[in-house]
N, C-alpha and C. Protein backbone atom coordinates (compact mmCIF):
# COMPACT_ATOMS: atom_id res chain seq x y z
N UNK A 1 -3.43 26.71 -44.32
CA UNK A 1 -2.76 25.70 -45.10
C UNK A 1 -1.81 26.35 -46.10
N UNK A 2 -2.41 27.58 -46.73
CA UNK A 2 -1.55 28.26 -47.64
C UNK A 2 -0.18 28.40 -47.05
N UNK A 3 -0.04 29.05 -45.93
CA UNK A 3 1.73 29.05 -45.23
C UNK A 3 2.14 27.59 -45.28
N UNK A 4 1.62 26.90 -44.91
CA UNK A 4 2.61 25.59 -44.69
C UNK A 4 2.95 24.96 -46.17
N UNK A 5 1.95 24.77 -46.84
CA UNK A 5 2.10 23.81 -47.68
C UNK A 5 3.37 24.26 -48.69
N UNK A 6 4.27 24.63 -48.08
CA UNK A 6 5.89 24.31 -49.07
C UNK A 6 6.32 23.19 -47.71
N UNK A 7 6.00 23.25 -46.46
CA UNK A 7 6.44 22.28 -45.45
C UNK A 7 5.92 21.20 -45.63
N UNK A 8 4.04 20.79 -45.63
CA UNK A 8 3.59 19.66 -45.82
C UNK A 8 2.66 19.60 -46.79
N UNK A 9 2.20 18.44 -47.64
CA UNK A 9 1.45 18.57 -48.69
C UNK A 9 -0.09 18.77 -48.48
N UNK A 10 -1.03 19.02 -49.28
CA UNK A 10 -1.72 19.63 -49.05
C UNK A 10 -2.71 18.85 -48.34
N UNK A 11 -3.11 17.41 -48.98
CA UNK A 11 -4.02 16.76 -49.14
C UNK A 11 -3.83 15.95 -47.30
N UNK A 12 -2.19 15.76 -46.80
CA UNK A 12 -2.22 15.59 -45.49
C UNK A 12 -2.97 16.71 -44.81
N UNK A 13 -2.64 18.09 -44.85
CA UNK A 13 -3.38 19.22 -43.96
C UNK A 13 -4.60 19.20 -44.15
N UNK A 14 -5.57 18.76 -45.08
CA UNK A 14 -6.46 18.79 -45.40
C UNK A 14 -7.29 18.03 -44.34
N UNK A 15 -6.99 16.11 -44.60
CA UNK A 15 -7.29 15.05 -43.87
C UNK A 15 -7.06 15.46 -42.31
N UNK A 16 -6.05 16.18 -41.62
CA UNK A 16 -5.28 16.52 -40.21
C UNK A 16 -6.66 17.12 -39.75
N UNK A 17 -7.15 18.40 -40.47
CA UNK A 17 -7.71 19.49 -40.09
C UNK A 17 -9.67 19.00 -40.57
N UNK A 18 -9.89 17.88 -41.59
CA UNK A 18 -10.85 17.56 -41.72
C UNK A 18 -11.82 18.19 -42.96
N UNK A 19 -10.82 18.40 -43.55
CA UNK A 19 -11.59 19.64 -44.59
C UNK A 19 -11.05 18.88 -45.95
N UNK A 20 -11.69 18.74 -47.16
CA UNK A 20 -11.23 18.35 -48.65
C UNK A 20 -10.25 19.06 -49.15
N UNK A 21 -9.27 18.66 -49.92
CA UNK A 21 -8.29 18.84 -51.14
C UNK A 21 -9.23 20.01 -51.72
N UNK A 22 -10.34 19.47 -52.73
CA UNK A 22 -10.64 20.34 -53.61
C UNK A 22 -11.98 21.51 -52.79
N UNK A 23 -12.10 21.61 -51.68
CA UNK A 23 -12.33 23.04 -50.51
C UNK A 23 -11.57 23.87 -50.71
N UNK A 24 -9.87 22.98 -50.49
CA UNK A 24 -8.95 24.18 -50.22
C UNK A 24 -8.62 24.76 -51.74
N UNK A 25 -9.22 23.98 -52.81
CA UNK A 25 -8.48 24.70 -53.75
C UNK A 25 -9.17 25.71 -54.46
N UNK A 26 -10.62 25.25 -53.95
CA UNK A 26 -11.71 26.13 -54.84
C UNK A 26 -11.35 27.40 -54.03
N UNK A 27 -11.67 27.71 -52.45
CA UNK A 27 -10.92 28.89 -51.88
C UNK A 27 -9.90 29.39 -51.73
N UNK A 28 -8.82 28.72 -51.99
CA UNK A 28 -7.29 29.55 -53.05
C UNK A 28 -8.00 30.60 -54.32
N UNK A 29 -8.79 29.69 -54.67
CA UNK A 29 -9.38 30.16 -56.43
C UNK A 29 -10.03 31.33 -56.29
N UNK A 30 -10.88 31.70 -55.10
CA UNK A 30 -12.05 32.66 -54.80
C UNK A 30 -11.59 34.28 -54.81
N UNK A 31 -12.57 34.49 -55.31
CA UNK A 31 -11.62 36.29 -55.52
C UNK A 31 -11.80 36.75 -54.13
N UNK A 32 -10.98 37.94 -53.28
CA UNK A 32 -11.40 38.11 -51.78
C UNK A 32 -12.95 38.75 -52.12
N UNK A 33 -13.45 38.67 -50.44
CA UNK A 33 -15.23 39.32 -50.70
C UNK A 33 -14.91 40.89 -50.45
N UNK A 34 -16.20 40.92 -50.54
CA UNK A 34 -16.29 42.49 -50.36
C UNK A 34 -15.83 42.91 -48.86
N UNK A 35 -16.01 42.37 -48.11
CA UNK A 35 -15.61 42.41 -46.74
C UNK A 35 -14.68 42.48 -46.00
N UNK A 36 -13.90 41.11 -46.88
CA UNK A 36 -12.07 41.63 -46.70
C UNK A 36 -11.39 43.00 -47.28
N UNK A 37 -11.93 43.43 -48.97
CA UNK A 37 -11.32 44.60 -49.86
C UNK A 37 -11.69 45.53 -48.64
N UNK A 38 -12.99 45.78 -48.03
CA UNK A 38 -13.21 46.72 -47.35
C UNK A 38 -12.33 46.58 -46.37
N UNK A 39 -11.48 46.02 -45.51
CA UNK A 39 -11.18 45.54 -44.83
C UNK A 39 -9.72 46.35 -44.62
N UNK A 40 -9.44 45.34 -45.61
CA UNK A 40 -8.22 45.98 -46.13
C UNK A 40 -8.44 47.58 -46.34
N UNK A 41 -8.75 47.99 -47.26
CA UNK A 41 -8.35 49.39 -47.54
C UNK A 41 -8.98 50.05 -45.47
N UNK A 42 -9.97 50.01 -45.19
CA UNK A 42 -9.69 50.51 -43.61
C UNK A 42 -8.63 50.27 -42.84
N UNK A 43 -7.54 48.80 -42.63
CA UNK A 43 -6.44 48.95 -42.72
C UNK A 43 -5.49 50.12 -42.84
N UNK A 44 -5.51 50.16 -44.42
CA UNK A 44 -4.29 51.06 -44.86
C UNK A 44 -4.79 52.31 -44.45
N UNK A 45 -6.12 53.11 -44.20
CA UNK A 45 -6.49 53.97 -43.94
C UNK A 45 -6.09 54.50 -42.49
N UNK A 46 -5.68 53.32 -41.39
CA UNK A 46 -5.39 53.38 -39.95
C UNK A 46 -4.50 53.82 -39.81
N UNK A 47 -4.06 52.80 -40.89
CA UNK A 47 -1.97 53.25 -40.80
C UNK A 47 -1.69 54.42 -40.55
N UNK A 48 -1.87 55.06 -42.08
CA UNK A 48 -1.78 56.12 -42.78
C UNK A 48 -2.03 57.17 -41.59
N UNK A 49 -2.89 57.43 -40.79
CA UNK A 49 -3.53 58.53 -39.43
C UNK A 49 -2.47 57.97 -38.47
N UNK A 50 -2.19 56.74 -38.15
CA UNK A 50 -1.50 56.44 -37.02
C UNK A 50 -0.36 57.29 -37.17
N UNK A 51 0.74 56.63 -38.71
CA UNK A 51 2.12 57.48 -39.29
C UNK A 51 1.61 58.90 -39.20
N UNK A 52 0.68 59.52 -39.66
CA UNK A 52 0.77 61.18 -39.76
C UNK A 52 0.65 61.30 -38.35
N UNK A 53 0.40 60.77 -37.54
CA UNK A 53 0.37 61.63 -35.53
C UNK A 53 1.66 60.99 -35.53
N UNK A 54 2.53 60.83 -36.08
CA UNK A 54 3.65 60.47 -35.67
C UNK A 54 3.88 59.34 -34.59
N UNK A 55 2.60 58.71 -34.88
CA UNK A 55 2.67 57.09 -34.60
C UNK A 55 2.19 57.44 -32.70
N UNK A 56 1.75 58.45 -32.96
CA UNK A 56 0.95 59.07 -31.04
C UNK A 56 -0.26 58.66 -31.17
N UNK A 57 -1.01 58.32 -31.90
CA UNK A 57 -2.57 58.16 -31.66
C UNK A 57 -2.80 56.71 -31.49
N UNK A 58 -3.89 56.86 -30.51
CA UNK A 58 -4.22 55.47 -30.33
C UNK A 58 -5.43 55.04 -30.66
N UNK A 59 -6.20 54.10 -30.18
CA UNK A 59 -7.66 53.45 -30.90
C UNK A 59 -8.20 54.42 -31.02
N UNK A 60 -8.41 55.29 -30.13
CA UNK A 60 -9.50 56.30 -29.64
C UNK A 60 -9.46 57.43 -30.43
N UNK A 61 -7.98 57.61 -30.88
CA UNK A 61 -7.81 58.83 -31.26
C UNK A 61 -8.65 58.72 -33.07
N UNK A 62 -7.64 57.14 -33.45
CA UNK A 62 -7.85 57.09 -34.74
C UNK A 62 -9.19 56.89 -34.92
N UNK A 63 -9.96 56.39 -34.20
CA UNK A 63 -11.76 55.85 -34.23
C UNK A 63 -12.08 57.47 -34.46
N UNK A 64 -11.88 58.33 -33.95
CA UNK A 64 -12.60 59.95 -33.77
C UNK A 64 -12.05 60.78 -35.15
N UNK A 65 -11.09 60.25 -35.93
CA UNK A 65 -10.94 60.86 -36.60
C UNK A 65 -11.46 59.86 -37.79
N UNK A 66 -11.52 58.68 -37.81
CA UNK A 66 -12.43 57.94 -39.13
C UNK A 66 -13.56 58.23 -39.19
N UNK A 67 -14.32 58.62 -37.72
CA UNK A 67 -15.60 59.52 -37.50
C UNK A 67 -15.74 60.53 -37.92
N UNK A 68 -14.65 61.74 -38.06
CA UNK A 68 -14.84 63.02 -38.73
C UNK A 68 -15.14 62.76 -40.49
N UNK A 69 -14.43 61.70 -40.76
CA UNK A 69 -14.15 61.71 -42.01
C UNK A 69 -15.29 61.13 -42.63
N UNK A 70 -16.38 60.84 -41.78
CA UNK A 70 -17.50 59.83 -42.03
C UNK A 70 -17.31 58.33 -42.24
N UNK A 71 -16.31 57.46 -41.82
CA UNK A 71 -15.90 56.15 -41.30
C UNK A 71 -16.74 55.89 -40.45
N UNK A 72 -17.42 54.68 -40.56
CA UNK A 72 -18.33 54.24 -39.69
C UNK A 72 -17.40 52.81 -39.34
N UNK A 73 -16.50 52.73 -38.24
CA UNK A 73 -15.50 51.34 -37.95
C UNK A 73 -15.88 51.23 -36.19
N UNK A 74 -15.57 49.92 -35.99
CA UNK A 74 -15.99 49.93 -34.43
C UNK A 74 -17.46 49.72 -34.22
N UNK A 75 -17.32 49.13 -33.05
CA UNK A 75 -18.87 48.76 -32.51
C UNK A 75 -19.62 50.41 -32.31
N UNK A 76 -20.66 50.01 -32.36
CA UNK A 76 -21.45 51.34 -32.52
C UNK A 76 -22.35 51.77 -31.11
């Protein structure tokens, strides 16, 4: 809803999709969880290995090296 709503107002996407006005606003309000921060920074951590192989490594490569580093990412 966050992308659209400069297109449609809120309280229509709300009713469309079946969910309350004040749902969507309390979770606008919510700080991210721990899950996403973690999330995120493993993200930027991918990048970062992908750009230094000069953008050559792939899942496999980058999974073996979040493993050296003691990254525990990926099904186990």
């Amino acid at each position: 809803m966050t992308a659209n709503q400069a297109v449609f107002p809120i309280q229509m996407m709300a009713r469309v999709m079946g969910e309350s006005r004040s749902g969507f606003h309390a979770w606008a309000r919510r700080p991210p969880s721990a899950r996403a921060v973690s999330d995120s920074g493993l993200s930027e951590r991918i990048g970062k290995i992908h750009f230094a192989s000069k953008e050559t490594y792939c899942a496999r490569r980058i999974h073996a090296e979040l493993a050296d580093e003691g990254v525990l990412a990926g099904p186990e």
